[in-house]
N, C-alpha and C. Protein backbone atom coordinates (compact mmCIF):
# COMPACT_ATOMS: atom_id res chain seq x y z
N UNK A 1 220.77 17.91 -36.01
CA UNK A 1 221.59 18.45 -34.93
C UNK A 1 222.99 17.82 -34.91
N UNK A 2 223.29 16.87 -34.68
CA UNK A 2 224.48 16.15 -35.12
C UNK A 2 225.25 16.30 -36.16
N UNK A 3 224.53 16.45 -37.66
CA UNK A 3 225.25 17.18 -38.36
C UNK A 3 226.23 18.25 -38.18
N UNK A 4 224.64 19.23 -37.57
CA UNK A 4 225.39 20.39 -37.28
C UNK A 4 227.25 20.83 -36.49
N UNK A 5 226.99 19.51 -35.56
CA UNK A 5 227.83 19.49 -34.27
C UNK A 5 229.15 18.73 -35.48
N UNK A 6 228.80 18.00 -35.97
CA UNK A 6 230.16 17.30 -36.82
C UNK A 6 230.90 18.86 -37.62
N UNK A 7 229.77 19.38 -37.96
CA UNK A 7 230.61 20.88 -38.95
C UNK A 7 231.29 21.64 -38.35
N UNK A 8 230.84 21.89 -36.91
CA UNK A 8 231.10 22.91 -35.96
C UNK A 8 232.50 22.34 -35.50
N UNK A 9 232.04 20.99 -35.23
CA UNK A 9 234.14 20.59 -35.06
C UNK A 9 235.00 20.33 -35.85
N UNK A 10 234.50 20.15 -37.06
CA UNK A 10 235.40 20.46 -38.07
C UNK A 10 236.10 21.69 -38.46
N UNK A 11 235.28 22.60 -38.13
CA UNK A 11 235.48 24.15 -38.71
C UNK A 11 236.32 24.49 -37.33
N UNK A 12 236.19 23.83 -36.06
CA UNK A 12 237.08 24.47 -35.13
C UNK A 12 238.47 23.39 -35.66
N UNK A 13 238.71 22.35 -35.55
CA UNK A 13 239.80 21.85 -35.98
C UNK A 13 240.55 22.27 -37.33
N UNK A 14 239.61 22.88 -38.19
CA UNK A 14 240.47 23.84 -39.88
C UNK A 14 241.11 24.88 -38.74
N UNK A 15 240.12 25.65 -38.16
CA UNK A 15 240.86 26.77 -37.05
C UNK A 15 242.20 26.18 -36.62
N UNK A 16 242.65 25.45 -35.51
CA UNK A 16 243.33 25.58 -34.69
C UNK A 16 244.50 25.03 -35.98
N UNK A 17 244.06 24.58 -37.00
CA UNK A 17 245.69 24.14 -38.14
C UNK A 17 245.77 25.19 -37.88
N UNK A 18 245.17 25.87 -38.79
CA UNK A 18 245.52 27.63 -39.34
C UNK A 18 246.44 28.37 -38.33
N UNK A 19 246.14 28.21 -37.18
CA UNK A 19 246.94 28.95 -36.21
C UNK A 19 247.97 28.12 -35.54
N UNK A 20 247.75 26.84 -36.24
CA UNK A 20 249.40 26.05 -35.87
C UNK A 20 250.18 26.61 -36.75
N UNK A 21 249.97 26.67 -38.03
CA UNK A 21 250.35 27.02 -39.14
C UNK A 21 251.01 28.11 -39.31
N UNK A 22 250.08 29.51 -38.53
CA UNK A 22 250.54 30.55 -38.59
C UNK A 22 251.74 30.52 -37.37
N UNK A 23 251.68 30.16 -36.49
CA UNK A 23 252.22 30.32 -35.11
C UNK A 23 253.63 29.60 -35.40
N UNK A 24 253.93 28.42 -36.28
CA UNK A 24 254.80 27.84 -36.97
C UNK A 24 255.53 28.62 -37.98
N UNK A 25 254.72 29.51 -38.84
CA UNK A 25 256.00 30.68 -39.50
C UNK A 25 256.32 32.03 -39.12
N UNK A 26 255.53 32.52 -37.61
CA UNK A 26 255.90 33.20 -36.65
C UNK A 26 257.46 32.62 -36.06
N UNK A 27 257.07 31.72 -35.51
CA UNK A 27 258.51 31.21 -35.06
C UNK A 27 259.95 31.05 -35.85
N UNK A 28 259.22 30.17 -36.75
CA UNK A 28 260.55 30.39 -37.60
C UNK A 28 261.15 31.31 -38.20
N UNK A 29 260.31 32.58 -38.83
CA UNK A 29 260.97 33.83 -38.89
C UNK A 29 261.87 34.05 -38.05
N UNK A 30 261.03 34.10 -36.76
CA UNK A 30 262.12 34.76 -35.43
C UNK A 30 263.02 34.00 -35.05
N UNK A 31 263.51 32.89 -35.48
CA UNK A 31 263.68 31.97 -34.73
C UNK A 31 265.63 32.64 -34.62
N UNK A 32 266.27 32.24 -33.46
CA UNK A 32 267.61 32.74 -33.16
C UNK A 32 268.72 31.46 -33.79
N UNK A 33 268.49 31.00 -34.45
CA UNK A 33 269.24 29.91 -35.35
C UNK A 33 269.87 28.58 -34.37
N UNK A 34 269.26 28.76 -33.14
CA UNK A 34 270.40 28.01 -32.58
C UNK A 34 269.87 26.56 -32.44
N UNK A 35 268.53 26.54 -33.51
CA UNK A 35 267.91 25.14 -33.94
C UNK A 35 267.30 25.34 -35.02
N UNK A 36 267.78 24.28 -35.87
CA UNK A 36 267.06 24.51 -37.23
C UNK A 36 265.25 24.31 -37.28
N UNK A 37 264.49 25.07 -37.49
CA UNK A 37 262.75 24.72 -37.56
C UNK A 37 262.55 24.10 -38.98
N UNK A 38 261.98 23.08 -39.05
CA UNK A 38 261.70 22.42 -40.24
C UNK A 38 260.08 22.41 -40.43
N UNK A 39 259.50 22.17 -41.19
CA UNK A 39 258.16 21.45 -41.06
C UNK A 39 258.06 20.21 -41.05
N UNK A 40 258.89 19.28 -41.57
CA UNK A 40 259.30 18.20 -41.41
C UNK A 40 259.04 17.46 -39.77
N UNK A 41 259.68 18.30 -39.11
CA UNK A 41 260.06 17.79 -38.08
C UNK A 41 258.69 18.32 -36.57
N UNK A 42 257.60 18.89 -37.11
CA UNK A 42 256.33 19.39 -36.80
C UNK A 42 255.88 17.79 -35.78
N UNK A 43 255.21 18.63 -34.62
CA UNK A 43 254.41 18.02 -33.78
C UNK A 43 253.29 18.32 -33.23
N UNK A 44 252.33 18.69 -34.17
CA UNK A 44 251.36 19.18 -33.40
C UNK A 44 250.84 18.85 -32.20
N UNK A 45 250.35 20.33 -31.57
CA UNK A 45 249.86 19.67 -30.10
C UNK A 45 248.33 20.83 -30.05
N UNK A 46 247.10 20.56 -30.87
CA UNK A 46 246.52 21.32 -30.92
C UNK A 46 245.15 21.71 -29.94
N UNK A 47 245.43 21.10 -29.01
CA UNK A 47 244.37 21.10 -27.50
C UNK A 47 244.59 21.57 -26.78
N UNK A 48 246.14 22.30 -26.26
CA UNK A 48 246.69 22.56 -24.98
C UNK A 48 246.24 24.42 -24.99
N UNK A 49 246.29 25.10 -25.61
CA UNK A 49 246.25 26.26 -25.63
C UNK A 49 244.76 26.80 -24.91
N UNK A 50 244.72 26.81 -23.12
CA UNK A 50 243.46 26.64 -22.88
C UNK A 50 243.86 27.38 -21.45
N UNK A 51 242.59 28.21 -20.83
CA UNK A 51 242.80 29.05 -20.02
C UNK A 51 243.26 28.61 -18.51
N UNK A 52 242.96 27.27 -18.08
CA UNK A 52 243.00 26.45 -17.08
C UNK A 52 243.90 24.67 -18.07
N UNK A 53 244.93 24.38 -16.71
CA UNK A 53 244.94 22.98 -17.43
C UNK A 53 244.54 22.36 -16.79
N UNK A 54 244.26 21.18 -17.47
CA UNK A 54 242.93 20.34 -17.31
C UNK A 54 243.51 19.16 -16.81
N UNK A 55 242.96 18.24 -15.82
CA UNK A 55 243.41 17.06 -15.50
C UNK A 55 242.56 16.17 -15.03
N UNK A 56 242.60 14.63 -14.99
CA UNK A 56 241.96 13.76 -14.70
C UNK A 56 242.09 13.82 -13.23
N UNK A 57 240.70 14.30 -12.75
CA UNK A 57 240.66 14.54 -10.84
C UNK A 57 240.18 12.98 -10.20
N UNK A 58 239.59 12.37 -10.93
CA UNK A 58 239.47 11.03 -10.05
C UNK A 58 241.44 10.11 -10.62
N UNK A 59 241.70 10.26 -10.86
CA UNK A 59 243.02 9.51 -10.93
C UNK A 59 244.27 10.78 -10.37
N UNK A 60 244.10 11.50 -10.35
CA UNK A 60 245.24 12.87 -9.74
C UNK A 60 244.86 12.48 -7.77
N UNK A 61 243.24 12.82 -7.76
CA UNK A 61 243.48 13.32 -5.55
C UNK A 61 243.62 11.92 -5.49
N UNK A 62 243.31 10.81 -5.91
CA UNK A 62 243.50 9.77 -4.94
C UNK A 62 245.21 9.31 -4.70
N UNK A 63 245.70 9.11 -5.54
CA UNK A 63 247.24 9.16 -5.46
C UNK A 63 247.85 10.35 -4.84
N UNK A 64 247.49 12.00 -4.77
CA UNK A 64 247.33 12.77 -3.78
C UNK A 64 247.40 12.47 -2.30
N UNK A 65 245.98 12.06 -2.06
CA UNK A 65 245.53 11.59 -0.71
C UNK A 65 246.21 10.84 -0.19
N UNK A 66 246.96 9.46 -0.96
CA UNK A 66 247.38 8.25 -0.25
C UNK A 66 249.12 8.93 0.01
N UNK A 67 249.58 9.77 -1.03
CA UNK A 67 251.01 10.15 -0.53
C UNK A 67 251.23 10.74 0.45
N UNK A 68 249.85 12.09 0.99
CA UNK A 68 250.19 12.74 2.03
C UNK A 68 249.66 11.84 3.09
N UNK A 69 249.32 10.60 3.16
CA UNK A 69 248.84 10.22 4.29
C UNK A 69 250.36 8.85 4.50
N UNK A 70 251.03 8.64 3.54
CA UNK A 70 252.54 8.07 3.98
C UNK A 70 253.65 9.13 4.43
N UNK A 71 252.97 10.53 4.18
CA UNK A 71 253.88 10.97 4.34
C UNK A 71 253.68 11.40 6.08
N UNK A 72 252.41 11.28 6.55
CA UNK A 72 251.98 11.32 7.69
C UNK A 72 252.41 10.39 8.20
N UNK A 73 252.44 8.93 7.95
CA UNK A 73 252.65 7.83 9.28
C UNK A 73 253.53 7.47 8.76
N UNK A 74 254.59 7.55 7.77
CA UNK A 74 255.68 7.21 8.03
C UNK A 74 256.16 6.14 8.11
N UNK A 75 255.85 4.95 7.24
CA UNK A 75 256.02 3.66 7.57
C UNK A 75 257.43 3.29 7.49
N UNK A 76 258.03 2.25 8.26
CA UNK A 76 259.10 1.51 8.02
C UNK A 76 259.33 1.24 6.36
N UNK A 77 258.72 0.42 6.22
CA UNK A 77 258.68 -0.22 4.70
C UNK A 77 256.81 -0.59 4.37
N UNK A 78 256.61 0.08 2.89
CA UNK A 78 255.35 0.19 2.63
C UNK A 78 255.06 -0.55 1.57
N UNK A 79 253.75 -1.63 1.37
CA UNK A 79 253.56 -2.50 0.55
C UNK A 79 252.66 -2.03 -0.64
N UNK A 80 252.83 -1.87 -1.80
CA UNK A 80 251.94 -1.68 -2.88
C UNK A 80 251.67 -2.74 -3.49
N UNK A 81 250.50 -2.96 -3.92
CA UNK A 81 249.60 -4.17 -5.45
C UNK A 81 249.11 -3.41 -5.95
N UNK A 82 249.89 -3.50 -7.34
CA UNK A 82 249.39 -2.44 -8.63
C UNK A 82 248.59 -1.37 -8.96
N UNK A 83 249.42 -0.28 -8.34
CA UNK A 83 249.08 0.63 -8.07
C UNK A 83 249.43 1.62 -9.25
N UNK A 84 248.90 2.66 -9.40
CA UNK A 84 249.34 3.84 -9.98
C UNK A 84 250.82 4.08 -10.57
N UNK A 85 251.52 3.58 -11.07
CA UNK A 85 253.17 4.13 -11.51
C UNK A 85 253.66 5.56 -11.01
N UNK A 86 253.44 6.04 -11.29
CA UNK A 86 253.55 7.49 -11.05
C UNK A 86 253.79 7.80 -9.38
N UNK A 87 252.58 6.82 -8.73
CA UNK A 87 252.43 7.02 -7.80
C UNK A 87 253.45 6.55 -6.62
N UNK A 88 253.78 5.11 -7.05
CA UNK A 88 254.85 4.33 -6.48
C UNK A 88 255.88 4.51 -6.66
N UNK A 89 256.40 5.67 -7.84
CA UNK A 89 257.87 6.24 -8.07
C UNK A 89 257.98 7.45 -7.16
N UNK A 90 257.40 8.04 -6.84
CA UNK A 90 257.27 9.35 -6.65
C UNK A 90 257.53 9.00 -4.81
N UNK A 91 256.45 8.56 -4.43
CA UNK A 91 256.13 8.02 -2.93
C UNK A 91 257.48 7.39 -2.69
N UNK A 92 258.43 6.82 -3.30
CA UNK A 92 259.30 5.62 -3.10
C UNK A 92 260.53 6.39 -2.51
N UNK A 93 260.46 7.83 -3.41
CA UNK A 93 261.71 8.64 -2.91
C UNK A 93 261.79 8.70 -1.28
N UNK A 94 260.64 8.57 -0.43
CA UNK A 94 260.62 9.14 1.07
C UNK A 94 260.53 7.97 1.75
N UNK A 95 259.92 6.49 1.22
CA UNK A 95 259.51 5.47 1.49
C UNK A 95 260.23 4.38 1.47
N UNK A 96 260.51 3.71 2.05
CA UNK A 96 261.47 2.06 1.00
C UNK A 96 259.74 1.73 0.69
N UNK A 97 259.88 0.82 -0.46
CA UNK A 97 258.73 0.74 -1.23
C UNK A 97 259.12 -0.74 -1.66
N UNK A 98 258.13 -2.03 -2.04
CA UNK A 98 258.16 -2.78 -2.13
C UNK A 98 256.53 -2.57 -3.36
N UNK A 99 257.08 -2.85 -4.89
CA UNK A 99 255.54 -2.70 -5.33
C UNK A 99 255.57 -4.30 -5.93
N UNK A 100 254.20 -4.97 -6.07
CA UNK A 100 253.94 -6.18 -6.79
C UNK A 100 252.57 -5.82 -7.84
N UNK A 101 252.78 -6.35 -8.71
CA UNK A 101 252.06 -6.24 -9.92
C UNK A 101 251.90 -7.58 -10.90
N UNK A 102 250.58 -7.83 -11.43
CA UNK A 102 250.71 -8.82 -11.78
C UNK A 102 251.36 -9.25 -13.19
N UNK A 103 251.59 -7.77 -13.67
CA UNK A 103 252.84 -7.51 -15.00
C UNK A 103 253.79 -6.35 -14.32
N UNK A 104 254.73 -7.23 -13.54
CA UNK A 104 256.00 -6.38 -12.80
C UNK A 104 256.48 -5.10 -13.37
N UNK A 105 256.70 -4.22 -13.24
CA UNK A 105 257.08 -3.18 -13.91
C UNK A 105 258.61 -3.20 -13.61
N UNK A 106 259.79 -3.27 -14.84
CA UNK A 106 260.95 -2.76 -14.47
C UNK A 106 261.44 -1.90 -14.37
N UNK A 107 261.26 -1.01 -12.91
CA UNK A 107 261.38 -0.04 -12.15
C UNK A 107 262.70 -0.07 -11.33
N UNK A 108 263.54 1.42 -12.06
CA UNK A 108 265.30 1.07 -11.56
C UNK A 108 265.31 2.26 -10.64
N UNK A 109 264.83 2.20 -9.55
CA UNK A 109 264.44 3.52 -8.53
C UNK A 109 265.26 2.99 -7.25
N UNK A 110 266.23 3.76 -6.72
CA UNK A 110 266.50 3.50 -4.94
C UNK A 110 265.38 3.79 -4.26
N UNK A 111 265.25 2.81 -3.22
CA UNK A 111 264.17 2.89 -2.36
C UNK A 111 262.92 2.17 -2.86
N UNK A 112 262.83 1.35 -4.35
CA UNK A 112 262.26 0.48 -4.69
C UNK A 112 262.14 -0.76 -5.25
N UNK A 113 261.68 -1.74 -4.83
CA UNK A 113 261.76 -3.28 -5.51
C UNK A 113 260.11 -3.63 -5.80
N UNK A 114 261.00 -3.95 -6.94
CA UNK A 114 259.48 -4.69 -8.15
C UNK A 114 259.77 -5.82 -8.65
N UNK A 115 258.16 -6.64 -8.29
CA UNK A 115 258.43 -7.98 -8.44
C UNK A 115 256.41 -8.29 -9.00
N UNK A 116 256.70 -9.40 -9.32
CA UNK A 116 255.47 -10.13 -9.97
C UNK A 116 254.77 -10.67 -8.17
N UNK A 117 252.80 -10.12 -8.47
CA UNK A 117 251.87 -11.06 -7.72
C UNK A 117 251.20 -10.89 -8.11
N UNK A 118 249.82 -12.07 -7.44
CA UNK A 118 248.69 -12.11 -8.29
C UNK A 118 247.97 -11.79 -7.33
N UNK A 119 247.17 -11.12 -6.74
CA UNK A 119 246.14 -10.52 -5.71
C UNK A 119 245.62 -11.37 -5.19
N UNK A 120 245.22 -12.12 -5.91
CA UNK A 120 244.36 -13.22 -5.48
C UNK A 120 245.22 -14.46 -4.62
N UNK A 121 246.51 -14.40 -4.92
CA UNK A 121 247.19 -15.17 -3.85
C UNK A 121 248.39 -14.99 -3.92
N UNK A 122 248.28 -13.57 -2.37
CA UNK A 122 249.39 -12.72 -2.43
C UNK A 122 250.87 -13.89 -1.79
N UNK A 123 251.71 -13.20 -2.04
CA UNK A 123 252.65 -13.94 -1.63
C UNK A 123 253.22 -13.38 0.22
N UNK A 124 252.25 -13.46 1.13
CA UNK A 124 252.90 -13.02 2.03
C UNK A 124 252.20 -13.76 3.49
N UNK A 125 252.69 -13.84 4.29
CA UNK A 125 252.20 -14.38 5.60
C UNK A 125 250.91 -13.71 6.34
N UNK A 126 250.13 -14.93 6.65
CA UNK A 126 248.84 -13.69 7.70
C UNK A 126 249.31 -12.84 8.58
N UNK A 127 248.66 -11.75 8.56
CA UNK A 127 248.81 -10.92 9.59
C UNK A 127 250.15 -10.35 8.88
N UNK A 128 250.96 -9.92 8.07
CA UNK A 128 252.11 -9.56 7.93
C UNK A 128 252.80 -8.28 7.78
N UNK A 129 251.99 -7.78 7.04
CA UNK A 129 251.46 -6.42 6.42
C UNK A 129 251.57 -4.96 7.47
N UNK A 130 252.18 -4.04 7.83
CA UNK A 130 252.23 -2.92 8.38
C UNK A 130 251.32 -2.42 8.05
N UNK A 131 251.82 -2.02 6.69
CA UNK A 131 251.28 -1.08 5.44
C UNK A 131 251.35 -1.26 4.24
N UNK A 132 250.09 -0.84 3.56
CA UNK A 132 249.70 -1.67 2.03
C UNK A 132 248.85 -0.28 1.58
N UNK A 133 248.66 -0.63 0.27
CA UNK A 133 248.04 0.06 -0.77
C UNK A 133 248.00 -0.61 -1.70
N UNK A 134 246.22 -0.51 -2.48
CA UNK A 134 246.07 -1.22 -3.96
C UNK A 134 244.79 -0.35 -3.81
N UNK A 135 245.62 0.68 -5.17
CA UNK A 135 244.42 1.93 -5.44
C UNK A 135 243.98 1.95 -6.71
N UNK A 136 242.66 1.60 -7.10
CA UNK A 136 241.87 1.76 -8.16
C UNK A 136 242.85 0.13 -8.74
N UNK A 137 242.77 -0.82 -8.22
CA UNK A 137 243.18 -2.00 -8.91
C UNK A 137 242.28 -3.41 -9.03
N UNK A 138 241.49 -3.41 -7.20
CA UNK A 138 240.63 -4.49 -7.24
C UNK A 138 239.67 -4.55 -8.43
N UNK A 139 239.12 -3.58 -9.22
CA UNK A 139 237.87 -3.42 -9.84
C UNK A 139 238.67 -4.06 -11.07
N UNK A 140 239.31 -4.21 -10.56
CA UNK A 140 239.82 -4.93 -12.43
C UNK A 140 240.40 -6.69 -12.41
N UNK A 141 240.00 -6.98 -11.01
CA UNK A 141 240.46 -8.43 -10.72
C UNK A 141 239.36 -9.07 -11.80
N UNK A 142 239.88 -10.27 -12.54
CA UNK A 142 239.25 -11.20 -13.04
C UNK A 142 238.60 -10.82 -14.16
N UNK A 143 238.93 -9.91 -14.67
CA UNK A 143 238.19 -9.05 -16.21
C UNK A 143 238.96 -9.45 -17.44
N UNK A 144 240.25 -10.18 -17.22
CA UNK A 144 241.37 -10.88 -18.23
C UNK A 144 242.20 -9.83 -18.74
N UNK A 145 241.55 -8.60 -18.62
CA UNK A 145 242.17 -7.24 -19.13
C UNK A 145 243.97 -7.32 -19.30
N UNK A 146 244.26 -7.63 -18.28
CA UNK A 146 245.85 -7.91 -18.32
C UNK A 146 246.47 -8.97 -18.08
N UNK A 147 246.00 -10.02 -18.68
CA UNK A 147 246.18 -11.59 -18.88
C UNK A 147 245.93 -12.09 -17.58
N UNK A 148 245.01 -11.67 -16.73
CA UNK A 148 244.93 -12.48 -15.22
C UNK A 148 243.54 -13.52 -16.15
N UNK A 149 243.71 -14.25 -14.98
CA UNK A 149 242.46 -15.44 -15.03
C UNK A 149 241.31 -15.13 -14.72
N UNK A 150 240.36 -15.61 -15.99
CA UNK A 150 238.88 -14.54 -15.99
C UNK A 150 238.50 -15.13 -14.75
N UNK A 151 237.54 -14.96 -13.95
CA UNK A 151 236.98 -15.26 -12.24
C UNK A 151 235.83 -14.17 -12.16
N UNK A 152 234.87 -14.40 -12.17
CA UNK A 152 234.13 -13.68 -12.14
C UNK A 152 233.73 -12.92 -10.36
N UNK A 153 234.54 -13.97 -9.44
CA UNK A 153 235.10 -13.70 -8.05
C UNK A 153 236.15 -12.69 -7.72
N UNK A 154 236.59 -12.48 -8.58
CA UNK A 154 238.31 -12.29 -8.74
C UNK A 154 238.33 -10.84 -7.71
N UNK A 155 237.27 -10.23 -7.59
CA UNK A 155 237.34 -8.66 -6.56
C UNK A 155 237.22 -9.01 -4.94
N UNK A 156 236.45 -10.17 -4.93
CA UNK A 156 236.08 -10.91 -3.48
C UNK A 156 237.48 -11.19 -3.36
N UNK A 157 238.23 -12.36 -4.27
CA UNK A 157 239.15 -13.20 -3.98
C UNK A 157 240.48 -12.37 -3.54
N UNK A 158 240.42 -11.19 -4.11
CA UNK A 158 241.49 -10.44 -3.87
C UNK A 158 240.99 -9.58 -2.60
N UNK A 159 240.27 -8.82 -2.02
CA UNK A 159 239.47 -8.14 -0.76
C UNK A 159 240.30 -9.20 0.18
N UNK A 160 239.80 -10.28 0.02
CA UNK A 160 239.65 -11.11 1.03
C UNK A 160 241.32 -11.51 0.86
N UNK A 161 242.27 -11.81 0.31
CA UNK A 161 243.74 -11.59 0.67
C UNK A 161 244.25 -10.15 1.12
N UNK A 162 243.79 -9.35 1.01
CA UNK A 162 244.01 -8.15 1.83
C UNK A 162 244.54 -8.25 2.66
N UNK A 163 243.26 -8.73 3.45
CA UNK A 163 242.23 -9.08 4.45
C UNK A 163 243.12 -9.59 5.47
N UNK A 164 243.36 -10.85 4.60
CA UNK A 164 244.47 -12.00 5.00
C UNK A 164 246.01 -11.60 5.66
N UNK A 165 246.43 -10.80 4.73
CA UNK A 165 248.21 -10.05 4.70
C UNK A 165 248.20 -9.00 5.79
N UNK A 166 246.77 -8.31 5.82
CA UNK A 166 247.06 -6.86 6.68
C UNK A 166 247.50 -7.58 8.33
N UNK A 167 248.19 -6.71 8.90
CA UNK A 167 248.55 -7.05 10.09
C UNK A 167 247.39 -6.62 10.84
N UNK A 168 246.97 -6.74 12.21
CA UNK A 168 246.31 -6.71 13.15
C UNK A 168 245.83 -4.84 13.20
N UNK A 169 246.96 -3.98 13.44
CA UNK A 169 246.38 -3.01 13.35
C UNK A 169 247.25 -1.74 12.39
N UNK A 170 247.22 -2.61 11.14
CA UNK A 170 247.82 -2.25 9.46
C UNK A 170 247.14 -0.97 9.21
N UNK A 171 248.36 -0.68 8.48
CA UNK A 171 247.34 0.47 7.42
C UNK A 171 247.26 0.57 5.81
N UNK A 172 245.76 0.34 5.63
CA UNK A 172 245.37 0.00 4.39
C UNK A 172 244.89 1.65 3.36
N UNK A 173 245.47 1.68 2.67
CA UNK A 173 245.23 2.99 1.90
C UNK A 173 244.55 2.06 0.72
N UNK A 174 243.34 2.38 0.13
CA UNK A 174 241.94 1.61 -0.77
C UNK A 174 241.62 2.57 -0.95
N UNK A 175 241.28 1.94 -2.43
CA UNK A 175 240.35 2.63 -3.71
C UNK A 175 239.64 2.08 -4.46
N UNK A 176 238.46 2.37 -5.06
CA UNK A 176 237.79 1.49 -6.32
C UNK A 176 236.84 2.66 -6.05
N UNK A 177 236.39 1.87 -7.32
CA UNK A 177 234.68 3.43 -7.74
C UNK A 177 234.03 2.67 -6.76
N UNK A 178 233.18 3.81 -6.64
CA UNK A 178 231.65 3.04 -5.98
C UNK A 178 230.55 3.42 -6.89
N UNK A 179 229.42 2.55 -6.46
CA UNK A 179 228.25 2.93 -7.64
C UNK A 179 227.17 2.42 -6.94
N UNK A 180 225.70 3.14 -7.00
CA UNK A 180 224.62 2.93 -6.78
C UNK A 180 224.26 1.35 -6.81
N UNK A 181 224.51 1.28 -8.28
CA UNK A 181 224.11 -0.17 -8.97
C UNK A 181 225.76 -0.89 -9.47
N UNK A 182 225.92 -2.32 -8.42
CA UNK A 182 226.60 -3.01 -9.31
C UNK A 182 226.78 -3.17 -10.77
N UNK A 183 227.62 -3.38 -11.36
CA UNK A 183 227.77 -3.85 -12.79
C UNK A 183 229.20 -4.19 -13.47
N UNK A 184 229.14 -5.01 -14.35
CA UNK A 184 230.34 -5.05 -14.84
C UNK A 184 230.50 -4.03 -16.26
N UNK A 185 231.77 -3.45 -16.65
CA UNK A 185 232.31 -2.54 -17.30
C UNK A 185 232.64 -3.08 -18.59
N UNK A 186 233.06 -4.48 -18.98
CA UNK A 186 233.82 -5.56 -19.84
C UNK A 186 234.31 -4.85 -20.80
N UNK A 187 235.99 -5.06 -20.45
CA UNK A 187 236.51 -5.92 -19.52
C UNK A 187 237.36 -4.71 -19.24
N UNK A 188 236.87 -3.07 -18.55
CA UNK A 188 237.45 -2.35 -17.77
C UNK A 188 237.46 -2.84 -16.31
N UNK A 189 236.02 -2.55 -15.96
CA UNK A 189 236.33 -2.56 -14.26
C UNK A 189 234.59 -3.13 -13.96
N UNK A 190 234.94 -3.65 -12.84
CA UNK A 190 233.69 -3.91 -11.90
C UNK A 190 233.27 -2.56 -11.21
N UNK A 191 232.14 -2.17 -11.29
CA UNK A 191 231.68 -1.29 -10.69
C UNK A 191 231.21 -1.66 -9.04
N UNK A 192 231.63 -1.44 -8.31
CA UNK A 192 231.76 -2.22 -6.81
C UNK A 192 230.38 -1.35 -5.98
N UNK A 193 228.85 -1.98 -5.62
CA UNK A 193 228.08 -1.40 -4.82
C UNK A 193 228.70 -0.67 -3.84
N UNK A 194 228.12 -0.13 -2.65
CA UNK A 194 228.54 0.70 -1.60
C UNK A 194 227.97 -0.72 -0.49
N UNK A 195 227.63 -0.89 -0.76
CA UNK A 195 227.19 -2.24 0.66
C UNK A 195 228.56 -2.71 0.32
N UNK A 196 229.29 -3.68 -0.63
CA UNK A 196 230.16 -4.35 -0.80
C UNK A 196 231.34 -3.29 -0.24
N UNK A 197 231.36 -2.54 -0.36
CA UNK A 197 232.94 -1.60 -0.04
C UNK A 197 232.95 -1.32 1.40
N UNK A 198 231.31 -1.27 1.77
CA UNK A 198 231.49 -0.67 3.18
C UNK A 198 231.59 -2.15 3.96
N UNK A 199 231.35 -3.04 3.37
CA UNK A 199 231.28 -4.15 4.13
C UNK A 199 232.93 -4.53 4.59
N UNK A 200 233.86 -4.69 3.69
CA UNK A 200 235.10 -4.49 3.43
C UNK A 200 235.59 -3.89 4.26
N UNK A 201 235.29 -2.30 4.35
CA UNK A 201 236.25 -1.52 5.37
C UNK A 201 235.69 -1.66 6.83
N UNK A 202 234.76 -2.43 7.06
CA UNK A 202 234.33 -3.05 8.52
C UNK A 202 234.72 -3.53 8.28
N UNK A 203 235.49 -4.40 7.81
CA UNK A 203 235.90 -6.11 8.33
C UNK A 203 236.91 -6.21 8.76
């Protein structure tokens, strides 16, 4: 059976050349001169030609969700920990935006400043915090993945500075998977129980 399945994608990948191929001296026949077509200069892109486009829905609604809900309350100035890129450029246009990351991103945006932290010991006063966001980031505390310090704590240690920074009655926009069964991913992500997350958003 496997065999089979290796032939079957092979014979679709000979396909889709063939019709790069063809679709490549379609064009250039027609082409209105006002760019030279080379083969040389060829990029295939042989996946996109598909009736629906396709997108990653657990990384698209949650960055979704958290923009229309800044765009609802409206914060003064809004705190991000390594969050989504995309997400913190985009949001920043309506927002003054303050993002920290523990590999700073040099981000040349009005309405944003980027600077180096480590989650685990944020740089900010108790209680300080309006508004914060760190979406789909805790699950990756202490995994070394991006030169942080392995800690096998490192999702507690960071929860619990949250915890620390959020003001009295803050608003926290959170994310991480949840899962039946704890586990670690090594060295993607901690898979975070539902006792542990719900414990969190009581606290």
């Amino acid at each position: 059976m496997e065999k089979v399945k290796k032939i079957l994608k092979k014979i679709t990948i000979i396909k889709k050349k063939i019709n790069y191929y063809r679709d490549f001296c379609i064009f250039r026949k027609n082409n209105d001169t006002r760019f030279s077509v080379k083969f040389k200069d060829r990029y295939p892109c042989l996946n996109d030609s598909t009736s629906n486009t396709s997108f990653d829905e657990h990384y698209l609604y949650h960055t979704a969700w958290a923009a229309r809900i800044l765009a609802l309350t409206s914060p003064k100035e809004h705190i991000d920990i390594g969050s989504c890129l995309r997400f913190v450029s985009i949001t920043s246009a309506f927002i003054p935006f303050r993002f920290y990351d523990f590999r700073p991103a040099d981000l040349k945006l009005s309405n944003l400043h980027s600077e180096h932290a480590d989650i685990s010991s944020l740089p900010f006063p108790d209680n300080s915090i309006e508004s914060i966001s760190c979406l789909h980031v805790l699950e990756h505390i202490g995994l070394g993945r991006y030169g942080d310090t392995i800690d096998s704590s490192g999702d507690i240690k960071g929860a619990k500075e949250i915890e620390r920074v959020m003001a009295k009655k803050g608003q926290l926009l959170f994310v991480v998977p949840i899962s039946g069964r704890p586990r670690i991913e090594f060295n993607a992500i901690v898979s975070i129980p539902w006792r542990w997350s719900n414990n969190f958003f009581l606290a």
